[in-house]
Protein backbone atom coordinates (compact mmCIF):
# COMPACT_ATOMS: atom_id res chain seq x y z
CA UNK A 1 -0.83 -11.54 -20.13
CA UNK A 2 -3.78 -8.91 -20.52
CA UNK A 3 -4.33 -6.00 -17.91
CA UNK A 4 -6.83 -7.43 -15.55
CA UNK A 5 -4.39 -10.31 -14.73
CA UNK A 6 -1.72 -8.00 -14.05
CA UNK A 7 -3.98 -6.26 -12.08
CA UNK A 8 -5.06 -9.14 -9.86
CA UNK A 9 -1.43 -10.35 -9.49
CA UNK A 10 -0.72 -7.20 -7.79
CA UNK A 11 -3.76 -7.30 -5.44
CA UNK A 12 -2.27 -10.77 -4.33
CA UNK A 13 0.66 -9.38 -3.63
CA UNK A 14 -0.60 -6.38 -1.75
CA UNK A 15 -2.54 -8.59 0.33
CA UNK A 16 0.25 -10.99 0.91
CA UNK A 17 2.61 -7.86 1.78
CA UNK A 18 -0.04 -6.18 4.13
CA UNK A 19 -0.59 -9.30 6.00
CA UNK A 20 3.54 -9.98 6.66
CA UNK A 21 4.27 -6.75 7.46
CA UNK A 22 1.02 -5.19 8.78
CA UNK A 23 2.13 -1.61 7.61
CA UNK A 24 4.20 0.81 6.56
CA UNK A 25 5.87 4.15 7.68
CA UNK A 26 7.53 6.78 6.04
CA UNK A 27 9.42 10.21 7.23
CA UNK A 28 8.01 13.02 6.70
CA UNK A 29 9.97 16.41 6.62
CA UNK A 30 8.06 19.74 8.44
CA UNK A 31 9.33 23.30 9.47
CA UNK A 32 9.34 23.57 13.04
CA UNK A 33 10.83 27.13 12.88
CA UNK A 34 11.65 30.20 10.52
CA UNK A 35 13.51 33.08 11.80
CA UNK A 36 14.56 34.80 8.41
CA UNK A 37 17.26 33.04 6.95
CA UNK A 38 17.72 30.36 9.61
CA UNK A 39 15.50 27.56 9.30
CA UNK A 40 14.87 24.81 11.52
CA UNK A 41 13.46 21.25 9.74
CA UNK A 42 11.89 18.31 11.61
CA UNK A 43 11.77 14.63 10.36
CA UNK A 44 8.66 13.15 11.46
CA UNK A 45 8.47 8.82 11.49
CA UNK A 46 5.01 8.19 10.83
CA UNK A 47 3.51 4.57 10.42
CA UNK A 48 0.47 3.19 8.58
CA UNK A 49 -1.04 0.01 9.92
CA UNK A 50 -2.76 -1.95 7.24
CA UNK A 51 -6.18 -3.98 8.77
CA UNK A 52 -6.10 -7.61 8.53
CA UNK A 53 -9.45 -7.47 6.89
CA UNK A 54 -7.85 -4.80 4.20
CA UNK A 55 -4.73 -7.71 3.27
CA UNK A 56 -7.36 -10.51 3.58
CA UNK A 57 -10.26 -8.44 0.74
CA UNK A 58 -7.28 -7.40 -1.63
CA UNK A 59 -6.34 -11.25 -1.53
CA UNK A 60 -9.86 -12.29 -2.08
CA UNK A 61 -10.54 -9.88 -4.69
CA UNK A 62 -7.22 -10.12 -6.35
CA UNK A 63 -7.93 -14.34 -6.84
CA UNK A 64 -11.68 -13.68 -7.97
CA UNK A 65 -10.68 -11.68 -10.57
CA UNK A 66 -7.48 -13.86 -11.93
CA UNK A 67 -10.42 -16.61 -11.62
CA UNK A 68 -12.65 -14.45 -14.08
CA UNK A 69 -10.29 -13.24 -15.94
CA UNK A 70 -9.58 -16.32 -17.78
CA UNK A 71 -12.80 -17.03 -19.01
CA UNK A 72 -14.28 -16.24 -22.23
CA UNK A 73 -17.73 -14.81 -22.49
């Protein structure tokens, strides 16, 4: 299986995923205060919404180039 195939299989995939889930989040660690030795850490939830047009292009663009991929010049 050559590299653009791999490539496209994983665009399908991120489409498919962005579309089921529509987004991800993640924590995110920040100092809220330092007073010399003692210090005070915050864990932030933030979330990422993926567009349906973003899950519905990577789709698009992932088959187009499996399609191409195969042929032969």
């Amino acid at each position: 299986m050559n590299s653009i195939r791999i490539i496209s299989i994983a665009l399908i995939v991120a489409g498919l995923l962005g579309l089921l889930y529509g987004g991800f989040s993640y924590t995110k660690d920040t100092t809220a205060v330092k007073l010399g030795p003692i210090e005070l850490s915050v864990q932030e939830k933030e979330r990422v919404n993926v567009p349906v047009w973003a899950g519905i292009g990577a789709i698009l663009a992932g088959g187009l180039l499996f399609g191409f991929a195969g042929r032969k010049p």
